[in-house]
Structures are given as structure tokens and as C-alpha cells.
PDB file of N, CA and C in Angstrom:
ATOM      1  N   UNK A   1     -15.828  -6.701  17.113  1.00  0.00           N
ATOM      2  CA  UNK A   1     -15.692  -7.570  15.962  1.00  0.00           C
ATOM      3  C   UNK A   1     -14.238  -7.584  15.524  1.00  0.00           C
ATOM      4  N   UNK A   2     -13.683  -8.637  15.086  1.00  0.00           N
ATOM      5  CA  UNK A   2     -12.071  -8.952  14.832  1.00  0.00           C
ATOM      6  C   UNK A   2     -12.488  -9.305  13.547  1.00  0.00           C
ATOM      7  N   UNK A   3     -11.568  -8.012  12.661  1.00  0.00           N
ATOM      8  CA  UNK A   3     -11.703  -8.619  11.245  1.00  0.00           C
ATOM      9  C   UNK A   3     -10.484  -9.039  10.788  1.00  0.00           C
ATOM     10  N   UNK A   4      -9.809  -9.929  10.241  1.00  0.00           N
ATOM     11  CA  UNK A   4      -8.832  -9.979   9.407  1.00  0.00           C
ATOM     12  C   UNK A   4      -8.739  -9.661   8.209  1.00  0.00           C
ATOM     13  N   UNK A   5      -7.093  -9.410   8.286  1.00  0.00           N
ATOM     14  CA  UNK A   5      -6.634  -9.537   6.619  1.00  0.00           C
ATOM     15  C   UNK A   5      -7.211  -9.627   5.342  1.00  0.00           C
ATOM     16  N   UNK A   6      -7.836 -11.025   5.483  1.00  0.00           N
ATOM     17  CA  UNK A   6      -8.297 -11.607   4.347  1.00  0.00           C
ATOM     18  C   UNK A   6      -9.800 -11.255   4.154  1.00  0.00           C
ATOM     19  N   UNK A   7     -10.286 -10.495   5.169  1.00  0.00           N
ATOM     20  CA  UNK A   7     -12.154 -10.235   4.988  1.00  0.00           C
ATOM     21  C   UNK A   7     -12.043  -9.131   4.409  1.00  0.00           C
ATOM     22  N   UNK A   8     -10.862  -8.457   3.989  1.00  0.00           N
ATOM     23  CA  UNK A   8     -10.896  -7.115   3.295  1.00  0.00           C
ATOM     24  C   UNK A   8     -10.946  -7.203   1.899  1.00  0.00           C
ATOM     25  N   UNK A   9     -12.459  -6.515   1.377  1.00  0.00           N
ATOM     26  CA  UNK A   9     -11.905  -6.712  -0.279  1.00  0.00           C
ATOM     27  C   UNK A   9     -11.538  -6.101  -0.597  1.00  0.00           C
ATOM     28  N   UNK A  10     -10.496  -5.775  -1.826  1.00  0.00           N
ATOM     29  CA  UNK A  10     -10.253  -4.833  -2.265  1.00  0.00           C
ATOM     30  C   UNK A  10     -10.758  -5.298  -3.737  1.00  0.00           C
ATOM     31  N   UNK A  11     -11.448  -4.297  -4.676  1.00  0.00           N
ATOM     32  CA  UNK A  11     -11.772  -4.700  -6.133  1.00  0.00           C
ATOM     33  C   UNK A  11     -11.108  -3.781  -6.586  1.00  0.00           C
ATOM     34  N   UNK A  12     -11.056  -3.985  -8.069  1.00  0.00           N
ATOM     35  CA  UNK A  12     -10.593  -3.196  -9.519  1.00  0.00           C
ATOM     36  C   UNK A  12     -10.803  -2.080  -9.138  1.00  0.00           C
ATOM     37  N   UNK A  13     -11.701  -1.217  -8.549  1.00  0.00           N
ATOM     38  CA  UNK A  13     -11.942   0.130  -8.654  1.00  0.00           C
ATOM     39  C   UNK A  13     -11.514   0.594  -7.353  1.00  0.00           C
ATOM     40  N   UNK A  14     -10.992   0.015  -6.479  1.00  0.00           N
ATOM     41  CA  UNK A  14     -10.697   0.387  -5.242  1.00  0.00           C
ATOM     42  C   UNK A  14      -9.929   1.387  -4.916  1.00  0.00           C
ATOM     43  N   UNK A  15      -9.674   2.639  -4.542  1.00  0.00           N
ATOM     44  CA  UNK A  15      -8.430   3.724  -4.549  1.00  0.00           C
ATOM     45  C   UNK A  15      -8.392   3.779  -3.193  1.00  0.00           C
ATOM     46  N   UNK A  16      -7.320   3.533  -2.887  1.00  0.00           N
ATOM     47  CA  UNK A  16      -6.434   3.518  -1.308  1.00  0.00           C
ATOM     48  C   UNK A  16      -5.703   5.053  -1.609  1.00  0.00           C
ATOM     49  N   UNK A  17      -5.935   5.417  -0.239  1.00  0.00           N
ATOM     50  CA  UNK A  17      -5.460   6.567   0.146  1.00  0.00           C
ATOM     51  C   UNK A  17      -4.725   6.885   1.160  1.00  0.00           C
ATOM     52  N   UNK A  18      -3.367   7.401   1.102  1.00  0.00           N
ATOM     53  CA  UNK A  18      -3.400   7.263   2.293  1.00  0.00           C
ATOM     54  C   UNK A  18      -3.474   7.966   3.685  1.00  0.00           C
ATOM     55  N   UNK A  19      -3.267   7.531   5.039  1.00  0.00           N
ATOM     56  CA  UNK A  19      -3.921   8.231   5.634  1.00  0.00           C
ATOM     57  C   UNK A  19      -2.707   8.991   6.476  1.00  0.00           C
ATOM     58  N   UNK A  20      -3.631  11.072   6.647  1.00  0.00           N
ATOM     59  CA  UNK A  20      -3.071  11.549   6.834  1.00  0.00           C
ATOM     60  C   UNK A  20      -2.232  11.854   7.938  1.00  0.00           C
ATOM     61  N   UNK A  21      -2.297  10.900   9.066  1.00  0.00           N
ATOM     62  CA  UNK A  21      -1.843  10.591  10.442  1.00  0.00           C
ATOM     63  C   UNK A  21      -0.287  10.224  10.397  1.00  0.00           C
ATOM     64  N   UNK A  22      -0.023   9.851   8.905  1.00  0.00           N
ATOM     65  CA  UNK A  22       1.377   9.304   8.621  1.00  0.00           C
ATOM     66  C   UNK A  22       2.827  10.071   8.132  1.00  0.00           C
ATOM     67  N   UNK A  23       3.664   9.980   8.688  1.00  0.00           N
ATOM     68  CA  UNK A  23       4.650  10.607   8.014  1.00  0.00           C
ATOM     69  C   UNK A  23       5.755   9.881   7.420  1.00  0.00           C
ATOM     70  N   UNK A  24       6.348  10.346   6.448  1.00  0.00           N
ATOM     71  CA  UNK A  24       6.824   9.443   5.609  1.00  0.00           C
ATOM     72  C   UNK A  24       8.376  10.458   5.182  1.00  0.00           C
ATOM     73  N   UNK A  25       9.553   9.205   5.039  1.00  0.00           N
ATOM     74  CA  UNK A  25      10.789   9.463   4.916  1.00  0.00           C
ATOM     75  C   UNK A  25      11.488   8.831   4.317  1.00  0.00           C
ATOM     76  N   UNK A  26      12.027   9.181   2.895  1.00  0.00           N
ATOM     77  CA  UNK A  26      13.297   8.080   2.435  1.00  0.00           C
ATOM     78  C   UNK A  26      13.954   8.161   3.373  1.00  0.00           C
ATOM     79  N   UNK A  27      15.153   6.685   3.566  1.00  0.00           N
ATOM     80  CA  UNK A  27      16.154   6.576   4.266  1.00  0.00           C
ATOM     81  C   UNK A  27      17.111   5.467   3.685  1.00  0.00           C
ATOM     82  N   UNK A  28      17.933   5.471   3.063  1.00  0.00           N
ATOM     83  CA  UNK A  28      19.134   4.389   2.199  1.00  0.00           C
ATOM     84  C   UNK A  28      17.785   3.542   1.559  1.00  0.00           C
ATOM     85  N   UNK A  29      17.092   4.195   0.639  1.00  0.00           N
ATOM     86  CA  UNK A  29      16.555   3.101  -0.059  1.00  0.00           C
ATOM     87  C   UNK A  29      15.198   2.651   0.262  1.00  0.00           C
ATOM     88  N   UNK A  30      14.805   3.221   1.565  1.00  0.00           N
ATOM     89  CA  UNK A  30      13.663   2.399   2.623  1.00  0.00           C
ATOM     90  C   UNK A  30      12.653   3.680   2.478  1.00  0.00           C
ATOM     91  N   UNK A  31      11.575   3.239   2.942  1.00  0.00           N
ATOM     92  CA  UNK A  31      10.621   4.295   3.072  1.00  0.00           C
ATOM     93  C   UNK A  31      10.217   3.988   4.351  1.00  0.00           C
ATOM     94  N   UNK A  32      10.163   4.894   5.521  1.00  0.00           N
ATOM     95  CA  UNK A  32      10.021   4.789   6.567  1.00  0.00           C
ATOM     96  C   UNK A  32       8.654   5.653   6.770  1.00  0.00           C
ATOM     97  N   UNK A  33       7.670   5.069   7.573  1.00  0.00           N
ATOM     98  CA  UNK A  33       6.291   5.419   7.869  1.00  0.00           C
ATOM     99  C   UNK A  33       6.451   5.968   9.303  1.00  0.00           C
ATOM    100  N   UNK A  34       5.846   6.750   9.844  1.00  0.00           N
ATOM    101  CA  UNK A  34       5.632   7.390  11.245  1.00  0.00           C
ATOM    102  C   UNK A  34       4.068   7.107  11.715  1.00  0.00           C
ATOM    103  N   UNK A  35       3.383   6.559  12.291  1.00  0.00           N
ATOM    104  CA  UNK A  35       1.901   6.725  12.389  1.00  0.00           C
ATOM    105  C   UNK A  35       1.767   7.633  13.673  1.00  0.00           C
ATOM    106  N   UNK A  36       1.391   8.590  13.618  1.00  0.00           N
ATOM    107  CA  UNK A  36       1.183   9.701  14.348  1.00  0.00           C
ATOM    108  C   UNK A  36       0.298   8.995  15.535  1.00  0.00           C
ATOM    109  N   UNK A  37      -0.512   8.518  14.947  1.00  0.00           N
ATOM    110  CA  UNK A  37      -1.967   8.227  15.891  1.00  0.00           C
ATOM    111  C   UNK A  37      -1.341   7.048  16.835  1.00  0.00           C
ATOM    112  N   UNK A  38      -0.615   6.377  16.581  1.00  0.00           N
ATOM    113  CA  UNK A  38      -0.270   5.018  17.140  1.00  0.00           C
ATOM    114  C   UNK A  38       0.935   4.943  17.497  1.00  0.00           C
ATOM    115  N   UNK A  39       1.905   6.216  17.169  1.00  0.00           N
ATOM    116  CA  UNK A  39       3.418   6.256  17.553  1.00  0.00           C
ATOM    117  C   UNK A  39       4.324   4.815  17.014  1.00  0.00           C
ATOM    118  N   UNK A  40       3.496   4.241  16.131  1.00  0.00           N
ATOM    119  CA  UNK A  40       4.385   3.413  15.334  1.00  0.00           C
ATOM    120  C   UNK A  40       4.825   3.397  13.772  1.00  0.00           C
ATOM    121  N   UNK A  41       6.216   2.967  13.657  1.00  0.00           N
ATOM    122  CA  UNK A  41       7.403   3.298  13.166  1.00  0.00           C
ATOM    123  C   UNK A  41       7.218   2.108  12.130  1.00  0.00           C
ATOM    124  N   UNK A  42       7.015   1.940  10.844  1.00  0.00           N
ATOM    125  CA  UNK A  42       7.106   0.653   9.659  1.00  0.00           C
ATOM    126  C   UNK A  42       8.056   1.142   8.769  1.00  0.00           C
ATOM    127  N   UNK A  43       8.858   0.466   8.372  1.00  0.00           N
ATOM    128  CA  UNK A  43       9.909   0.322   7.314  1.00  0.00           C
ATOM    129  C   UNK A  43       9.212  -0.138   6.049  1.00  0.00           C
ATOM    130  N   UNK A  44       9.082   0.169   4.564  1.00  0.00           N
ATOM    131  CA  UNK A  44       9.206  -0.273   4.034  1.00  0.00           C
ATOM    132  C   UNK A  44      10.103  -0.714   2.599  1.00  0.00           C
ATOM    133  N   UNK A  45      10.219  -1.741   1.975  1.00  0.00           N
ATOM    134  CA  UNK A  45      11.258  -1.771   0.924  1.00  0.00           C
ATOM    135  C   UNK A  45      10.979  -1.009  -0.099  1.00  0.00           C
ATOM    136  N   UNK A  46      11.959  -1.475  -0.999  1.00  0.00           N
ATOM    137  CA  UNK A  46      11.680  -0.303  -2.625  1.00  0.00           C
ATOM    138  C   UNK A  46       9.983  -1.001  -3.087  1.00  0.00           C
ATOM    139  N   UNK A  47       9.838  -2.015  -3.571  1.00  0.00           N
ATOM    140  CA  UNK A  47       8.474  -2.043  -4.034  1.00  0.00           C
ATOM    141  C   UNK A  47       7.002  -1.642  -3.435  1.00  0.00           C
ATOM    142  N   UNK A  48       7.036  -1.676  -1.914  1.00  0.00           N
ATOM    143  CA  UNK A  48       6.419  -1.316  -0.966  1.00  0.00           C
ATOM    144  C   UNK A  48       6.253   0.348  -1.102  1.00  0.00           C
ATOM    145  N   UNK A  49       7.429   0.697  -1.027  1.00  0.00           N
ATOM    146  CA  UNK A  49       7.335   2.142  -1.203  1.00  0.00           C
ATOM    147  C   UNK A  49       6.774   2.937  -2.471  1.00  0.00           C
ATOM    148  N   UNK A  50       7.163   2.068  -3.347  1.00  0.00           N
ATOM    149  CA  UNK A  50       6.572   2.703  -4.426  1.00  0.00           C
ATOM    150  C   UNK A  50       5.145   2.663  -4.451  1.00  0.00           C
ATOM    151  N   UNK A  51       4.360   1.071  -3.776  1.00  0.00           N
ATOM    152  CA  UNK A  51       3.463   1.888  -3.851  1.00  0.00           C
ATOM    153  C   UNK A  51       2.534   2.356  -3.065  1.00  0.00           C
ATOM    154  N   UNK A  52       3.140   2.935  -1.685  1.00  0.00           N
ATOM    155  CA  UNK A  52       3.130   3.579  -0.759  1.00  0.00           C
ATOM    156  C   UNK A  52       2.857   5.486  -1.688  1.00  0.00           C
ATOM    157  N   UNK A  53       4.095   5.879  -2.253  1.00  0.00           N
ATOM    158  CA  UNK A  53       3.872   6.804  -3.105  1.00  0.00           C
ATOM    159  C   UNK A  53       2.441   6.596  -4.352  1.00  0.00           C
ATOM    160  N   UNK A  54       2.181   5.907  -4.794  1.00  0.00           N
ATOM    161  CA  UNK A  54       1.353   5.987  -5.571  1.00  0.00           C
ATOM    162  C   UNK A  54      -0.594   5.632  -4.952  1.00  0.00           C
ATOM    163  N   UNK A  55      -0.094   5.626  -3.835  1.00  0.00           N
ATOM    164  CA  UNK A  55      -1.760   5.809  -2.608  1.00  0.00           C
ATOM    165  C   UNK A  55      -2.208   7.082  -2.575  1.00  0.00           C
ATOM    166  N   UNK A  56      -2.395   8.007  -3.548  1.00  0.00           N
ATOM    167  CA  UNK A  56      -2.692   9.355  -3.911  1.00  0.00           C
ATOM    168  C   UNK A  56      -3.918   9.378  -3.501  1.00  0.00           C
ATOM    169  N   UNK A  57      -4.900   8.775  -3.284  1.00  0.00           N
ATOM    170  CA  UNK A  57      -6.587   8.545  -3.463  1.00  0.00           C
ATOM    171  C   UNK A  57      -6.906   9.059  -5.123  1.00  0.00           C
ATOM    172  N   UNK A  58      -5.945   8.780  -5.953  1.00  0.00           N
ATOM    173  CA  UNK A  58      -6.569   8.793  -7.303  1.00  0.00           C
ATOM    174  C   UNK A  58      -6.535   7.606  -8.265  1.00  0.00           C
ATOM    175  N   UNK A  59      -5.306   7.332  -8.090  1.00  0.00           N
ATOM    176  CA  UNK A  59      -5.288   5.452  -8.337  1.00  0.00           C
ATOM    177  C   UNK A  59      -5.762   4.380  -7.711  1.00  0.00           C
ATOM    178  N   UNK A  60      -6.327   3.924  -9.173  1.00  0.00           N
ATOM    179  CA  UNK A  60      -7.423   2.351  -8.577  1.00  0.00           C
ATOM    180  C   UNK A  60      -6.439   1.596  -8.150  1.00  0.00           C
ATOM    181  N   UNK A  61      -7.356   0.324  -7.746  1.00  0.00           N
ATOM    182  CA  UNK A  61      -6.233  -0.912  -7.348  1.00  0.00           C
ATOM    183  C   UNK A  61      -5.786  -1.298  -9.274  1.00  0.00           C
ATOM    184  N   UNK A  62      -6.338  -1.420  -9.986  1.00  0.00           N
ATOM    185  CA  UNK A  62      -6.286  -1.394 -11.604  1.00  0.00           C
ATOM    186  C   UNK A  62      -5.291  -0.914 -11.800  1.00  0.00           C
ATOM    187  N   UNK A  63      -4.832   0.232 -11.783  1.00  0.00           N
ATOM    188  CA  UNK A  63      -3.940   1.246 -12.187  1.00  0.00           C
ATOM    189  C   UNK A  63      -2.557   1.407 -11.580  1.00  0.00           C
ATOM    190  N   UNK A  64      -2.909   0.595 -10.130  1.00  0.00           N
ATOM    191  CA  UNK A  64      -1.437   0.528  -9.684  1.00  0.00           C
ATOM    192  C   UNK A  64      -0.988  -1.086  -9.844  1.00  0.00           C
ATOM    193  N   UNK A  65      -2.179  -2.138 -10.516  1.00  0.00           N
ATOM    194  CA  UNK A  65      -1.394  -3.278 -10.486  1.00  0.00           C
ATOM    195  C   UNK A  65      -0.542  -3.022 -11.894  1.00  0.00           C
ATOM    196  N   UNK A  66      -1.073  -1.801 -12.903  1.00  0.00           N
ATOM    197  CA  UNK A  66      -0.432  -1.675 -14.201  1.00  0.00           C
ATOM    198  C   UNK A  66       0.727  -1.249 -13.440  1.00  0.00           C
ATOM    199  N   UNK A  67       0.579  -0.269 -13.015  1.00  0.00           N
ATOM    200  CA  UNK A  67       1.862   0.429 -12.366  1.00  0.00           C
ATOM    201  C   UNK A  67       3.190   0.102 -11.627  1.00  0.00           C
ATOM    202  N   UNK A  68       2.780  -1.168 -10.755  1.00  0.00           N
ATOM    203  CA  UNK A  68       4.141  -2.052 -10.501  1.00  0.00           C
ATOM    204  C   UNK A  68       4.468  -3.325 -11.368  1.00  0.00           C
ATOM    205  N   UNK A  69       3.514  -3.806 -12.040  1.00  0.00           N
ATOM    206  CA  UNK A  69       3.441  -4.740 -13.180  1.00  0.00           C
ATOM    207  C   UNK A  69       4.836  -4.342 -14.436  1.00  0.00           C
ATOM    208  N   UNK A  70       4.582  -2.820 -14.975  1.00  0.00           N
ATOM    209  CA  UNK A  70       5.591  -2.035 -15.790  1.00  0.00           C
ATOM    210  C   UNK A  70       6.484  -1.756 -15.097  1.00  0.00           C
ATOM    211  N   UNK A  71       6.615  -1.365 -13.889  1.00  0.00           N
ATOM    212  CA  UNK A  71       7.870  -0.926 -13.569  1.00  0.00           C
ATOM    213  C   UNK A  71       8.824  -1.791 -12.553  1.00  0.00           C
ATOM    214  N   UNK A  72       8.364  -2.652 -12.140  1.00  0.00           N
ATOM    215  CA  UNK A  72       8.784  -4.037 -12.077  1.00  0.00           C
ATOM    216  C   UNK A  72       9.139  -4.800 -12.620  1.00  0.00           C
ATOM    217  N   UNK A  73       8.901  -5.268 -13.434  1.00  0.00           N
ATOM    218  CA  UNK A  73       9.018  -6.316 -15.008  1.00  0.00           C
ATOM    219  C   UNK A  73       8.014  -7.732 -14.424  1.00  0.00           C
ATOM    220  N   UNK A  74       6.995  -7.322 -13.654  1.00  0.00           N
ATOM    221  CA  UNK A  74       6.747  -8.614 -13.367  1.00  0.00           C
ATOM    222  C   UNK A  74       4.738  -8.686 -13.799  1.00  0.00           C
ATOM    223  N   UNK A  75       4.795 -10.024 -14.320  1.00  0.00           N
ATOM    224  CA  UNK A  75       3.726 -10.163 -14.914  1.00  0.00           C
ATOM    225  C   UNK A  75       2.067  -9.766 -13.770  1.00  0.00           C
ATOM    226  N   UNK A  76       0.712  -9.272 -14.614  1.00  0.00           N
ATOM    227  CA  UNK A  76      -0.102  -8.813 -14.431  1.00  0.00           C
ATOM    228  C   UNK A  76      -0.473  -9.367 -13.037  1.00  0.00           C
ATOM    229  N   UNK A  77      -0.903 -10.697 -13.288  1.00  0.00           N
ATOM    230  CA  UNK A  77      -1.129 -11.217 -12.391  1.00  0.00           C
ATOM    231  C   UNK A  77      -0.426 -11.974 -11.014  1.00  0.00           C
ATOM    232  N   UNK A  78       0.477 -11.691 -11.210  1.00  0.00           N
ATOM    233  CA  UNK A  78       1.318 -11.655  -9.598  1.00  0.00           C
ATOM    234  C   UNK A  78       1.470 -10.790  -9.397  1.00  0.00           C
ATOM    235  N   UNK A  79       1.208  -9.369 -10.105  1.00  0.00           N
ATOM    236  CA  UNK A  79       1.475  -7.962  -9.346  1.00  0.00           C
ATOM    237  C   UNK A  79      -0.286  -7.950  -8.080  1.00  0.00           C
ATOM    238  N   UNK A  80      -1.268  -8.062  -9.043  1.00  0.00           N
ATOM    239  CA  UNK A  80      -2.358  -8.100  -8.468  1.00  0.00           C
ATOM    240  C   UNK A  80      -2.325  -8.852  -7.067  1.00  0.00           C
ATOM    241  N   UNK A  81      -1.811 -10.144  -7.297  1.00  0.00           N
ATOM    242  CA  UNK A  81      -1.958 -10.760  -5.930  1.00  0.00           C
ATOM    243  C   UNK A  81      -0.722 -10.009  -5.127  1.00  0.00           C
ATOM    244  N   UNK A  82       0.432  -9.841  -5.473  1.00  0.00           N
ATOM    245  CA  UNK A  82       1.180  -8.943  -4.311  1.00  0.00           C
ATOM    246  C   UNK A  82       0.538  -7.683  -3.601  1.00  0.00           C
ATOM    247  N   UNK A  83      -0.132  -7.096  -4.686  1.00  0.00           N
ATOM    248  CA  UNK A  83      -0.268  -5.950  -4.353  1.00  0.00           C
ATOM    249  C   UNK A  83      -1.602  -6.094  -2.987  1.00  0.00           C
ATOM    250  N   UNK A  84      -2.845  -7.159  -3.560  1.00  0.00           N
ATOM    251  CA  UNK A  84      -3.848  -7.211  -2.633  1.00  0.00           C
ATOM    252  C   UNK A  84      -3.374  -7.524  -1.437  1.00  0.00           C
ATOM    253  N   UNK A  85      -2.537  -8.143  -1.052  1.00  0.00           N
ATOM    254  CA  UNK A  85      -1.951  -8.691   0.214  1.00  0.00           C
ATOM    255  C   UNK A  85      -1.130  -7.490   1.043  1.00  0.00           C
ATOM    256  N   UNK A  86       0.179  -6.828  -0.030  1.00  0.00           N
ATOM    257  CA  UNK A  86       0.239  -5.305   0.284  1.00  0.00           C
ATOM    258  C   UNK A  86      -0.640  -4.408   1.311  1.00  0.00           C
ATOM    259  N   UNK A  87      -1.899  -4.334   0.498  1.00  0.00           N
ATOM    260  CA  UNK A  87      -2.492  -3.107   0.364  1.00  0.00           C
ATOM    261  C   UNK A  87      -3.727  -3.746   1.658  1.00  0.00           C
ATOM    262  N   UNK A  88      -4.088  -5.089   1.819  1.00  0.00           N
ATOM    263  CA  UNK A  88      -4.598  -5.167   3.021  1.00  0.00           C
ATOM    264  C   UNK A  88      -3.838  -5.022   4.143  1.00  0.00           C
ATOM    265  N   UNK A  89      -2.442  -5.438   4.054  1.00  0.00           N
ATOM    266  CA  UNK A  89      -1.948  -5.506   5.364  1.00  0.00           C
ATOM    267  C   UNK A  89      -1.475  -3.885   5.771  1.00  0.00           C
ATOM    268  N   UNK A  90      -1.344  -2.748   4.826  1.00  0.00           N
ATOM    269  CA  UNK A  90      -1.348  -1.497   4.880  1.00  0.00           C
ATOM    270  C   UNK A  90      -2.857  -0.879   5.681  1.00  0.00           C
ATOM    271  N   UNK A  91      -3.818  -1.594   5.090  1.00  0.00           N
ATOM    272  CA  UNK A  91      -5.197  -1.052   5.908  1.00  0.00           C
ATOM    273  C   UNK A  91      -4.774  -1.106   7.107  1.00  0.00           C
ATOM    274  N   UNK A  92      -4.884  -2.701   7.418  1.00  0.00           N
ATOM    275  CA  UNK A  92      -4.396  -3.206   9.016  1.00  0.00           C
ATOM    276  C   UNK A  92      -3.688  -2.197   9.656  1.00  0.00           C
ATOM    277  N   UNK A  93      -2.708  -2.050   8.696  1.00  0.00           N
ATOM    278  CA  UNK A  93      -1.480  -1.289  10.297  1.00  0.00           C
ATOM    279  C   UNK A  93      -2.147   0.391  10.413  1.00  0.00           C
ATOM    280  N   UNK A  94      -3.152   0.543   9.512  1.00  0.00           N
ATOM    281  CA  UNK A  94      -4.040   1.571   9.446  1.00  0.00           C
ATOM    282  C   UNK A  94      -3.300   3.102   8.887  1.00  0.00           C
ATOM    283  N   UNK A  95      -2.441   2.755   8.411  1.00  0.00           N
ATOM    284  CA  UNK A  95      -1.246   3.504   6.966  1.00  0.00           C
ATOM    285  C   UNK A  95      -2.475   3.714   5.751  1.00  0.00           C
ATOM    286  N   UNK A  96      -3.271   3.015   5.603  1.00  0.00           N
ATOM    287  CA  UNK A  96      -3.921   3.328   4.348  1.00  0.00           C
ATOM    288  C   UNK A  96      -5.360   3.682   4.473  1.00  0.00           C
ATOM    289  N   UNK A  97      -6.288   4.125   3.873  1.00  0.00           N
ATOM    290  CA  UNK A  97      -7.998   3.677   3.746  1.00  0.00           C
ATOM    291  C   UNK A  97      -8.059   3.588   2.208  1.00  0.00           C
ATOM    292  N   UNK A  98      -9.262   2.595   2.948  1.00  0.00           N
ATOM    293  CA  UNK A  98      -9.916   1.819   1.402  1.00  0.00           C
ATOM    294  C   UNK A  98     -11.474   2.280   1.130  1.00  0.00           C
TER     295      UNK A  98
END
């Protein structure tokens, strides 16, 4: 079965975690991912990373759209849609569980 992107829900209560196969490195700014399991290498930027760091498995999807919403300056609802798109394509590269 081929699922995409977009067949992934993520709701309000959703806590992404992430997964422990990964290793992770500041580098000038970047957060660099290692996937152990797959020997592949993802870069990501400052907003990415942040909330790369905040995939604790204790924060909802709720709590981190507050979370880059405030520390971003950017309103509720475009954090939500960044973040869902984020945080599926993080499943995908299999960096995260949902």
C-alpha cells in the first residue's frame, strides 16, 4: 500500500515523537538529522529545527502550533498549516512517529 503525505492525519491531540534511530547536530544555524536506519542525512532550517527539538512525545500538535505561533511572530493559523505539512513530511522521511 502507497500512502502519501496528505492521507496522514494529524489532529489537535497528536504528539509526534521522535524517532530514536536519529541523530541530531547543530551546524551554523542548521539542524542536521542522521537516520541511522536508512543512512540518510536531512538538513534542517531554524524553524524546522525548532520544531524538530520540541518532538519530545509530550507536546501535542496544539501546543507546538502555540509554540512556533509565539516564537515566530506568526499568526495561529498559518503556524497550524506549516506545521501539518512539516510534521507529515517528517513522518515520511520516517524522523518522526505519530
Amino acid at each position: 500500500m502507497n500512502i502519501t503525505p496528505s492521507a496522514v492525519e494529524i489532529l489537535s491531540d497528536t504528539i509526534p515523537k521522535k524517532n530514536e534511530a536519529i541523530l541530531d547536530r547543530e551546524l551554523d544555524g542548521e539542524t542536521v538529522l542522521f537516520n541511522l536506519s536508512t543512512n540518510k542525512l536531512h538538513s534542517l532550517n531554524a524553524t524546522a529545527g525548532f520544531i524538530w527539538k520540541e518532538c519530545n512525545g509530550v507536546n501535542t500538535m496544539n501546543s507546538l502550533v502555540e509554540l512556533l505561533s509565539h516564537s515566530f511572530a506568526v499568526k495561529a493559523k498559518q503556524a497550524e498549516r506549516d506545521l501539518r505539512v512539516l510534521l507529515k513530511g517528517m513522518y515520511h522521511a520516517g524522523l518522526i512517529e505519530l
